[in-house]
PDB file of N, CA and C in Angstrom:
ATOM      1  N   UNK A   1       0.843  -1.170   0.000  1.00  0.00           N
ATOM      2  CA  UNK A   1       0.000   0.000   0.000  1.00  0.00           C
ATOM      3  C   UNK A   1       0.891   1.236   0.000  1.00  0.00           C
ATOM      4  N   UNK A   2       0.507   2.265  -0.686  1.00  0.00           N
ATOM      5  CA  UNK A   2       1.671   3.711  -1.200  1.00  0.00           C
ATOM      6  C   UNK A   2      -0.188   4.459  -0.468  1.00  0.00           C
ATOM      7  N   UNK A   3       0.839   5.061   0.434  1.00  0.00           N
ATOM      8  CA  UNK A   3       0.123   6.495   1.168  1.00  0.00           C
ATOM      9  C   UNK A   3       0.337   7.399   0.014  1.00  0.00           C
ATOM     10  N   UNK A   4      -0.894   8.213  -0.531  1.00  0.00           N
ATOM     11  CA  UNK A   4      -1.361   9.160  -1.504  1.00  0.00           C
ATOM     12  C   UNK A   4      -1.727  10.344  -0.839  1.00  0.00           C
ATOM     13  N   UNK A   5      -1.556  11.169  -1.468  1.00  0.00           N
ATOM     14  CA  UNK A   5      -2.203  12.937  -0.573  1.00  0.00           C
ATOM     15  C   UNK A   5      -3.848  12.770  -1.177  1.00  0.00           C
ATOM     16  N   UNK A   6      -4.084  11.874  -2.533  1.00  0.00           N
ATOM     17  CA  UNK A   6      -5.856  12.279  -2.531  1.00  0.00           C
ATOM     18  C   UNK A   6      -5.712  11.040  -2.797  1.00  0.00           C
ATOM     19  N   UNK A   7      -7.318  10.051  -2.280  1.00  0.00           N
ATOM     20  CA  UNK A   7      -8.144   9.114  -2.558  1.00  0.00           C
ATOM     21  C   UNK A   7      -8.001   9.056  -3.997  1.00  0.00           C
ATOM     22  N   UNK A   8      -7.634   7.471  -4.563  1.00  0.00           N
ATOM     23  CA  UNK A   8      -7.798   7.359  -6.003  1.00  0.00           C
ATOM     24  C   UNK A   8      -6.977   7.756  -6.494  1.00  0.00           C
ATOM     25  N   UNK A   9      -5.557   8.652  -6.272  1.00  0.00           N
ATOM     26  CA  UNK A   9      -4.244   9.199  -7.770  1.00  0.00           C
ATOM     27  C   UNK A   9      -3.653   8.337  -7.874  1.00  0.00           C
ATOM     28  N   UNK A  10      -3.379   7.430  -7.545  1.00  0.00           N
ATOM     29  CA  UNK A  10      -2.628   6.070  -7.878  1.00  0.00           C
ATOM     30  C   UNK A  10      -2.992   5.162  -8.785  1.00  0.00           C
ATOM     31  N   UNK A  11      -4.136   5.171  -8.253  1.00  0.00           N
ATOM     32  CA  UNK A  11      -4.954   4.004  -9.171  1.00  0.00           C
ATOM     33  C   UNK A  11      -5.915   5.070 -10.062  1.00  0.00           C
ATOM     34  N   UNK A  12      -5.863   6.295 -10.786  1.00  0.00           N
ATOM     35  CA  UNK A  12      -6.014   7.239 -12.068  1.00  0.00           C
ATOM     36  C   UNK A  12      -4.953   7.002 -12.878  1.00  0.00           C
ATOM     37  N   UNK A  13      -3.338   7.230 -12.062  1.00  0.00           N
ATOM     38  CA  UNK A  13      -2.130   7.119 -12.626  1.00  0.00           C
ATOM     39  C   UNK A  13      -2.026   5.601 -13.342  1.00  0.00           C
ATOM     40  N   UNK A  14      -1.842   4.406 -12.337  1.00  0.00           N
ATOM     41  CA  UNK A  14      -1.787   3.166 -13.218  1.00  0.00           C
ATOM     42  C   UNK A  14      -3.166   2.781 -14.370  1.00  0.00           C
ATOM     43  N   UNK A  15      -4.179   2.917 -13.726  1.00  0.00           N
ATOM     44  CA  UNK A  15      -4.927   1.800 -14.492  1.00  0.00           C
ATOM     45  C   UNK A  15      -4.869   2.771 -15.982  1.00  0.00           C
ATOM     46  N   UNK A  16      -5.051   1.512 -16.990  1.00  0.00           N
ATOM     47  CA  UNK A  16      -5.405   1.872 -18.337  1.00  0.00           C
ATOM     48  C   UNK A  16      -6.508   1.719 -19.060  1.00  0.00           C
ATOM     49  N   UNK A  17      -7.395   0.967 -18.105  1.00  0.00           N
ATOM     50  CA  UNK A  17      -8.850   0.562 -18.717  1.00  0.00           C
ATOM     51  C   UNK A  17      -9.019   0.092 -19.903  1.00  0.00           C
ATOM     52  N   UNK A  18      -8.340  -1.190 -19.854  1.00  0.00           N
ATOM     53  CA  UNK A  18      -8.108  -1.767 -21.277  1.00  0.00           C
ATOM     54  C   UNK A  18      -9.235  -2.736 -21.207  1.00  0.00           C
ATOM     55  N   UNK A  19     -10.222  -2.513 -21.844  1.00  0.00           N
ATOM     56  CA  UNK A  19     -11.479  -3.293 -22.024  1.00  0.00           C
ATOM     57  C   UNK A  19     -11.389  -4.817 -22.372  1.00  0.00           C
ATOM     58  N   UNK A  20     -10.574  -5.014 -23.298  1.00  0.00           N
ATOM     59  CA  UNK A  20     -10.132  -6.300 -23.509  1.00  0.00           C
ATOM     60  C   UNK A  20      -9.226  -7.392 -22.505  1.00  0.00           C
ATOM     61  N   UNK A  21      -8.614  -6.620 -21.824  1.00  0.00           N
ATOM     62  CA  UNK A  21      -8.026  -7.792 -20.487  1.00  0.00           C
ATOM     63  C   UNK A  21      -9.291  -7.787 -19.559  1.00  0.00           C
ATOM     64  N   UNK A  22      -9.666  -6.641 -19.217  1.00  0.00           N
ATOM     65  CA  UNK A  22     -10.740  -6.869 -18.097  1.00  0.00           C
ATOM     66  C   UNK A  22     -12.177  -6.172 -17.915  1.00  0.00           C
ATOM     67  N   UNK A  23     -12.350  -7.255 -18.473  1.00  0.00           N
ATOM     68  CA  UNK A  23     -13.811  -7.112 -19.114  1.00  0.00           C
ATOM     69  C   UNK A  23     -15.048  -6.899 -17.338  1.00  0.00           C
ATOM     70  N   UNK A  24     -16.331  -5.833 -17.791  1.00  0.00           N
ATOM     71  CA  UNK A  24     -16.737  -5.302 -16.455  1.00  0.00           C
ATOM     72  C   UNK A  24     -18.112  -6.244 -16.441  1.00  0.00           C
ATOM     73  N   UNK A  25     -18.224  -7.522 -17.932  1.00  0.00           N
ATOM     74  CA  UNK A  25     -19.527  -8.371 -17.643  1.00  0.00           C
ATOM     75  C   UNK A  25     -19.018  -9.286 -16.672  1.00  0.00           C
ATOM     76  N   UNK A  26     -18.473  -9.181 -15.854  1.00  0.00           N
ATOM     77  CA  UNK A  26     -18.678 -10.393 -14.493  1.00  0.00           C
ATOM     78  C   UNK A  26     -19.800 -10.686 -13.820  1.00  0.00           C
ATOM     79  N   UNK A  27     -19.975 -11.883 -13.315  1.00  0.00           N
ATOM     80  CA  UNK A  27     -21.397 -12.226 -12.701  1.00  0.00           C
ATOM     81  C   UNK A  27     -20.845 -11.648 -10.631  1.00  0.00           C
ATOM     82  N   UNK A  28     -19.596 -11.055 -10.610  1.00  0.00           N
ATOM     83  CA  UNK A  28     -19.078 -10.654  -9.191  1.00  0.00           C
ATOM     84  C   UNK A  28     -19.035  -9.414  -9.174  1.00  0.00           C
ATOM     85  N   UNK A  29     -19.136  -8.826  -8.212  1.00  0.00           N
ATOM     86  CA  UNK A  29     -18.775  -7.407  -8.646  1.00  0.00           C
ATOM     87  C   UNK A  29     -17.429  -6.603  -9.128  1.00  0.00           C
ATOM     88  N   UNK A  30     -16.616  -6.218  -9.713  1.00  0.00           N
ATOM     89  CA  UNK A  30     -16.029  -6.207 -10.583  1.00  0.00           C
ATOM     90  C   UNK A  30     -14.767  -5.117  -9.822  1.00  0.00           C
ATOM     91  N   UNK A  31     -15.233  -4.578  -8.483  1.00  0.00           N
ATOM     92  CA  UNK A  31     -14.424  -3.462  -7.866  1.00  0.00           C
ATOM     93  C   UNK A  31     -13.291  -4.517  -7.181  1.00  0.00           C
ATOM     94  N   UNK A  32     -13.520  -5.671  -6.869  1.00  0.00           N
ATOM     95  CA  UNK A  32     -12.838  -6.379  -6.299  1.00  0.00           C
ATOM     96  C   UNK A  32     -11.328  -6.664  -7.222  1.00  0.00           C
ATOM     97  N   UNK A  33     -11.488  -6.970  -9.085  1.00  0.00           N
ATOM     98  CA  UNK A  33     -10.265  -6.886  -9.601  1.00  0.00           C
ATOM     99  C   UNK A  33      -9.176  -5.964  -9.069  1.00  0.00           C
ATOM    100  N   UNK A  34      -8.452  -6.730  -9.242  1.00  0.00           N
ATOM    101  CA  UNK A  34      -7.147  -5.578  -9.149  1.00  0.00           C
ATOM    102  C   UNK A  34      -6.376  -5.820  -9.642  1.00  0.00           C
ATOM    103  N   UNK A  35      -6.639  -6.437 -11.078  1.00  0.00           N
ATOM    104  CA  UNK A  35      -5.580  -6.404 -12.227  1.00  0.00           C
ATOM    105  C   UNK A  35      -5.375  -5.071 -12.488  1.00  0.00           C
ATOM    106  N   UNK A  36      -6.392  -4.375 -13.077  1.00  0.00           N
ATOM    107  CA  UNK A  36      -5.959  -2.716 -13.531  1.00  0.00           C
ATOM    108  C   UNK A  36      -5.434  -1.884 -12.010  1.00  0.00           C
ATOM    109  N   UNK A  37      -5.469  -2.187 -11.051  1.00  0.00           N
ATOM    110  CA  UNK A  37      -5.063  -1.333  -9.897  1.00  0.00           C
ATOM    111  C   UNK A  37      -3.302  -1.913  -9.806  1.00  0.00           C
ATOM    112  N   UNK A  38      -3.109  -3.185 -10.216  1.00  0.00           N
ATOM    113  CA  UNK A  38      -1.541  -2.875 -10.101  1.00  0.00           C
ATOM    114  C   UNK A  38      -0.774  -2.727 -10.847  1.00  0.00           C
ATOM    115  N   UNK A  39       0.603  -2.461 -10.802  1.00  0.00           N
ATOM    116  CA  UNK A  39       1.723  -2.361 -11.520  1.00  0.00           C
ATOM    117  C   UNK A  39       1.613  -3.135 -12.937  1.00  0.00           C
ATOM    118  N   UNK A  40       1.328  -4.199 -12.542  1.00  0.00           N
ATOM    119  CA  UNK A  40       2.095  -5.573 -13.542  1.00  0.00           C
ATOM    120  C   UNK A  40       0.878  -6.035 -13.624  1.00  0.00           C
ATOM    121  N   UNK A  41       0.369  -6.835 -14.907  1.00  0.00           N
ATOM    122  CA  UNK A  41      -0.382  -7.237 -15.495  1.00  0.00           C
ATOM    123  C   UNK A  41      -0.426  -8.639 -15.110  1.00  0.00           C
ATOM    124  N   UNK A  42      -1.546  -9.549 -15.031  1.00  0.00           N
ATOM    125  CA  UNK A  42      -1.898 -11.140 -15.097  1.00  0.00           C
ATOM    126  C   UNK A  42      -1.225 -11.448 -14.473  1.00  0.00           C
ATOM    127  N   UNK A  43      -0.605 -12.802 -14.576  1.00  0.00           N
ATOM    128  CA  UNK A  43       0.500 -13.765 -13.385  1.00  0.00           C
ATOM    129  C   UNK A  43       1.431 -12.473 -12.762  1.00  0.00           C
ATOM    130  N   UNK A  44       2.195 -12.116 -13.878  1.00  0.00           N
ATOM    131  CA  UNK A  44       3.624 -11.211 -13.060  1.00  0.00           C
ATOM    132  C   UNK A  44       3.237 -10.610 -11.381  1.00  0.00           C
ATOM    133  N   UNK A  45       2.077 -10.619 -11.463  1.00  0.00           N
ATOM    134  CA  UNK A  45       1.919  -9.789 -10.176  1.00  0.00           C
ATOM    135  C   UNK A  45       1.826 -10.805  -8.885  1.00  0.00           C
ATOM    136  N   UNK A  46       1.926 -11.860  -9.563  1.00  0.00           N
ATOM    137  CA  UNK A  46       1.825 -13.361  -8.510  1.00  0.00           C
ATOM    138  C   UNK A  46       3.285 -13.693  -8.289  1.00  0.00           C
ATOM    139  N   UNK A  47       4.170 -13.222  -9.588  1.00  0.00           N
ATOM    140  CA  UNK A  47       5.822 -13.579  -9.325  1.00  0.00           C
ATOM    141  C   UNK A  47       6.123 -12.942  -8.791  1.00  0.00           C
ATOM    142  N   UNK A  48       5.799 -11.428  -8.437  1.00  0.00           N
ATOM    143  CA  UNK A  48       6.267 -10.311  -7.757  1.00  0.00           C
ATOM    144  C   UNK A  48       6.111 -10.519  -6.390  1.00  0.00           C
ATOM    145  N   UNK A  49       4.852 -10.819  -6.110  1.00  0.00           N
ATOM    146  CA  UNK A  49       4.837 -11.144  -4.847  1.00  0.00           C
ATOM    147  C   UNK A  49       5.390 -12.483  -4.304  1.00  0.00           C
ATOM    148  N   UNK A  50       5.624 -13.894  -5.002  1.00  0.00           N
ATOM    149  CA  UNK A  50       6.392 -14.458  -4.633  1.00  0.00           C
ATOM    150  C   UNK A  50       7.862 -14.601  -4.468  1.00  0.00           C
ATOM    151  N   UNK A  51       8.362 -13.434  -5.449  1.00  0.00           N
ATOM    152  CA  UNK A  51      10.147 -12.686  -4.851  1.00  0.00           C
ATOM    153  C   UNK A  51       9.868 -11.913  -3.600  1.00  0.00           C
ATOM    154  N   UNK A  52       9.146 -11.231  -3.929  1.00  0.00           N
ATOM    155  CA  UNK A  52       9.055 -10.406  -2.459  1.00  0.00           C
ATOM    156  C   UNK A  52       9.416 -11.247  -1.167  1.00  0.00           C
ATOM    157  N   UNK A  53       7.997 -12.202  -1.464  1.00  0.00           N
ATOM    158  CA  UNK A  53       8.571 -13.123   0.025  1.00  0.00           C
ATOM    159  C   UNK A  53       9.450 -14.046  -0.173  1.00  0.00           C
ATOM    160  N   UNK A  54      10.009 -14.835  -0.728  1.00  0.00           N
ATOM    161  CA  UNK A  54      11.564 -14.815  -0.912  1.00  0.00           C
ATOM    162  C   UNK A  54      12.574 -14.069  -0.212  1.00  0.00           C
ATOM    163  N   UNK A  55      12.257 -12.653  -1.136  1.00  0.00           N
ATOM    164  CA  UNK A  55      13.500 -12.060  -0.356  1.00  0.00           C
ATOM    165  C   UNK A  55      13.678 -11.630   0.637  1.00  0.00           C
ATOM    166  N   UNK A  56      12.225 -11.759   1.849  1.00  0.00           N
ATOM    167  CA  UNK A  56      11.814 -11.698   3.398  1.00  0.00           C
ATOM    168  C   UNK A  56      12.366 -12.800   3.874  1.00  0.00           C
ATOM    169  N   UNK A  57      12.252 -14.024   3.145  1.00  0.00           N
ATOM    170  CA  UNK A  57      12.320 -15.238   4.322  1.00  0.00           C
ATOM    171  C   UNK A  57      14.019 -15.585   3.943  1.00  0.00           C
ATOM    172  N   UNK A  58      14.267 -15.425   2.853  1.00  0.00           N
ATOM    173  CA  UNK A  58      15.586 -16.100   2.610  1.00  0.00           C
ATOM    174  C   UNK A  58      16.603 -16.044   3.467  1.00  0.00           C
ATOM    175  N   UNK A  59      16.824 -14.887   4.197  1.00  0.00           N
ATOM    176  CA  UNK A  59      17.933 -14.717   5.494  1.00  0.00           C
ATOM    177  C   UNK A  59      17.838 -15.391   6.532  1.00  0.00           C
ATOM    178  N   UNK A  60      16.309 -15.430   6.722  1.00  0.00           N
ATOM    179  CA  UNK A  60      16.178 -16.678   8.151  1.00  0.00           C
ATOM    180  C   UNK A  60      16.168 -18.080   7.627  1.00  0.00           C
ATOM    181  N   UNK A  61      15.999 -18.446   6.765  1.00  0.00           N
ATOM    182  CA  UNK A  61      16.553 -19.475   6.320  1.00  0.00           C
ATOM    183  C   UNK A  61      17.897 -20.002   5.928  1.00  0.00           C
ATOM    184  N   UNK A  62      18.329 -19.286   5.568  1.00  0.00           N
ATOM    185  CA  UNK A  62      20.097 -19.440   5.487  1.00  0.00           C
ATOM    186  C   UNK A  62      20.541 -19.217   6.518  1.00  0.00           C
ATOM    187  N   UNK A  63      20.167 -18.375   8.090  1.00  0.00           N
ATOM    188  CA  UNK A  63      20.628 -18.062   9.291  1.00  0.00           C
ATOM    189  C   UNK A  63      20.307 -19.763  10.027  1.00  0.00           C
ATOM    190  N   UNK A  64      19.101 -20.113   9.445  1.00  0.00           N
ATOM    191  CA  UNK A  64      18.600 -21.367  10.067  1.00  0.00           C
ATOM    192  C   UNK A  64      19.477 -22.270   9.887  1.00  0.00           C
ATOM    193  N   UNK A  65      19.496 -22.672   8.188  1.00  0.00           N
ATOM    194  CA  UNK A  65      21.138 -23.601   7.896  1.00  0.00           C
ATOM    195  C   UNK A  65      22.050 -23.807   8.662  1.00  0.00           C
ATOM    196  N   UNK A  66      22.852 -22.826   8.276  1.00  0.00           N
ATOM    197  CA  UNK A  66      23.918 -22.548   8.677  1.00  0.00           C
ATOM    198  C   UNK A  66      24.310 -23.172   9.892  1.00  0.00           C
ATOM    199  N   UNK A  67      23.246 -22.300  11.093  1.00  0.00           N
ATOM    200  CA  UNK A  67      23.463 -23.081  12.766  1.00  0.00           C
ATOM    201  C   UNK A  67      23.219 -24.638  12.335  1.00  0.00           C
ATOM    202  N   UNK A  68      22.440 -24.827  12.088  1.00  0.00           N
ATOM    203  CA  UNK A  68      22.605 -26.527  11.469  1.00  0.00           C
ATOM    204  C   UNK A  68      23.300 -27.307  11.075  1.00  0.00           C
ATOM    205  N   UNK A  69      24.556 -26.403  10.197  1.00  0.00           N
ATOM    206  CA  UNK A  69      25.704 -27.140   9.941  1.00  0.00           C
ATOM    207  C   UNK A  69      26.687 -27.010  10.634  1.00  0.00           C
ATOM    208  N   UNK A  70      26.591 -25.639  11.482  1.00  0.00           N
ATOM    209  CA  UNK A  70      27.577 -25.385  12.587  1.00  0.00           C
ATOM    210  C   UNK A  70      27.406 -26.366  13.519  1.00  0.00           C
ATOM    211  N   UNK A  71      26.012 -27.034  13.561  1.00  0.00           N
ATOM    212  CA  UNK A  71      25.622 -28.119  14.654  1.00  0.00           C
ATOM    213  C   UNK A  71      26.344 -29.389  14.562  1.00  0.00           C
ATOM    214  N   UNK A  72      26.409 -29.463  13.082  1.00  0.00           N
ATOM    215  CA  UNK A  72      26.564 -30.792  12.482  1.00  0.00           C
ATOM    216  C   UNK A  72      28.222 -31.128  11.978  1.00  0.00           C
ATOM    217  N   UNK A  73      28.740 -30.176  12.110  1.00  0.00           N
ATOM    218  CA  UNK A  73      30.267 -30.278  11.631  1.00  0.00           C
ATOM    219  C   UNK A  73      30.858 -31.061  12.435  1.00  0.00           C
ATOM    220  N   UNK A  74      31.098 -31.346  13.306  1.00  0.00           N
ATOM    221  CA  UNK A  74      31.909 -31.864  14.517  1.00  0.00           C
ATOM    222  C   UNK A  74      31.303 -33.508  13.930  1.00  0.00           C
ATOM    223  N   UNK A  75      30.565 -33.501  14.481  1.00  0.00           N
ATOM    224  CA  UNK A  75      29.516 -34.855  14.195  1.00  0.00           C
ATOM    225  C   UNK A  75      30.201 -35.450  12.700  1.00  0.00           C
ATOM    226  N   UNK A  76      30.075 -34.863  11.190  1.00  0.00           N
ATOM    227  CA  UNK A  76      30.437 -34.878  10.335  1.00  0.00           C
ATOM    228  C   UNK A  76      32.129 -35.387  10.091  1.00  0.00           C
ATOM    229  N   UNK A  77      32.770 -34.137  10.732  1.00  0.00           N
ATOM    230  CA  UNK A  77      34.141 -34.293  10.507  1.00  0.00           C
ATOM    231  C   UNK A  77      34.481 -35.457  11.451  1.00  0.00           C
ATOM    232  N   UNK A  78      33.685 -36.022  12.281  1.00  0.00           N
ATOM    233  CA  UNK A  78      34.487 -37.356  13.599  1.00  0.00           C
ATOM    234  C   UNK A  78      34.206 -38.703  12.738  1.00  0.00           C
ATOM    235  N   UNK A  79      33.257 -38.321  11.607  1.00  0.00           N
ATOM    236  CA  UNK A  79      32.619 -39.953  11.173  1.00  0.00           C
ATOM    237  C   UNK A  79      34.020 -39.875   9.960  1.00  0.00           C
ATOM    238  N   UNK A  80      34.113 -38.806   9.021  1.00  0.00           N
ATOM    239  CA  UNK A  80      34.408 -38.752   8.275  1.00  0.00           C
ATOM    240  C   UNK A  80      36.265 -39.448   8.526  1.00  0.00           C
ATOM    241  N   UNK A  81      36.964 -38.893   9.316  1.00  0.00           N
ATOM    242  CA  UNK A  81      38.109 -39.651   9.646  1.00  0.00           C
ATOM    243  C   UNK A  81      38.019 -40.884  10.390  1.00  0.00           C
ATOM    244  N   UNK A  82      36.727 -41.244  10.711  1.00  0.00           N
ATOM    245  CA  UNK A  82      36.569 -42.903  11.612  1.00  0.00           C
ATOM    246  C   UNK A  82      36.657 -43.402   9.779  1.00  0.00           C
ATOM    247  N   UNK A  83      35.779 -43.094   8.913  1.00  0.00           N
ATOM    248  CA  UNK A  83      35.792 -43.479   7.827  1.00  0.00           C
ATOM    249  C   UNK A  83      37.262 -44.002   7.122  1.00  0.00           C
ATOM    250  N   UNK A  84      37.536 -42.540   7.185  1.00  0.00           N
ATOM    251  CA  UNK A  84      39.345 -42.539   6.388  1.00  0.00           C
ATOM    252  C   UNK A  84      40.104 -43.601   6.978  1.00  0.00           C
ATOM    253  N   UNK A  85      40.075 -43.652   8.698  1.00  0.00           N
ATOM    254  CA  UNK A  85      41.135 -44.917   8.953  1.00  0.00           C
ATOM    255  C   UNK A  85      40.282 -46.160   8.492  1.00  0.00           C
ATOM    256  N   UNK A  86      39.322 -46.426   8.426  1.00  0.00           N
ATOM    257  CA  UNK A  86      39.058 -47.768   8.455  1.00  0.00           C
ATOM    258  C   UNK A  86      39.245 -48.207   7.257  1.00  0.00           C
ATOM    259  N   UNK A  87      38.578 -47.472   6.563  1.00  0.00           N
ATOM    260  CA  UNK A  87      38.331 -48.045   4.825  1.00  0.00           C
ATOM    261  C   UNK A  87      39.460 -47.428   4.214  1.00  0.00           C
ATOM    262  N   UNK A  88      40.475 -46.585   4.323  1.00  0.00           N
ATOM    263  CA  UNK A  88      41.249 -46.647   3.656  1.00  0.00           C
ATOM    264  C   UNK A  88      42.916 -47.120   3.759  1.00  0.00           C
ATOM    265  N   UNK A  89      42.870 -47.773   5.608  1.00  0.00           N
ATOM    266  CA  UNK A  89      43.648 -48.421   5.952  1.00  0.00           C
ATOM    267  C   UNK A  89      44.083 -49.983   5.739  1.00  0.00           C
ATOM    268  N   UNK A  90      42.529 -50.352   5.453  1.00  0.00           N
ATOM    269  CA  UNK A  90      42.167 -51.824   5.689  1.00  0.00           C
ATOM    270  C   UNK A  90      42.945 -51.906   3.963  1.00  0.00           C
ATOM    271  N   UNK A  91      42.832 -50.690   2.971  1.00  0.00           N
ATOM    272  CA  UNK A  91      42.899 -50.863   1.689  1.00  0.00           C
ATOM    273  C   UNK A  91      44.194 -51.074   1.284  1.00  0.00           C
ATOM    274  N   UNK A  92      45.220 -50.876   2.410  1.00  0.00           N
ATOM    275  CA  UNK A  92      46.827 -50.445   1.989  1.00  0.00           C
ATOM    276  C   UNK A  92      47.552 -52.115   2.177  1.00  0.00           C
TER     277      UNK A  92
END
């Protein structure tokens, strides 16, 4: 939502009232579209908002990782040389 000084200049400025994308015979009431009220036309406005949240969650998710592998390293690196002597001692 963009705070406006008057009701409606935003949505005067974007929409184009292109009769052919969005047609006003709906059996719903038709104020509810908000294809012509946003930026981006059809899907794009579904990709937009799914980068958006993307690019909200992605840090706590990689912050999440991370401690996870910081958890898991020790654990990792103790199997990994039990590994090396066994199987590659038994091999010599």
């Amino acid at each position: 939502m963009v705070p406006m000084p008057r009701q409606g200049e935003l949505e005067s400025v974007n929409e184009l009232g292109a009769d052919y994308l969005y047609q006003k015979d709906k059996m719903y009431d038709t104020s509810y579209d908000t294809g012509d009220k946003a930026i981006q036309c059809g899907r794009h406005n579904d990709v937009f908002k799914l980068w958006l949240m993307w690019r909200s969650k992605v840090n706590k998710f990689t912050n999440i990782l991370s401690h996870v592998f910081q958890q898991l390293c020790p654990f990792i690196f103790t199997h990994l040389i039990v590994y090396d002597i066994v199987y590659f001692d038994s091999t010599k």
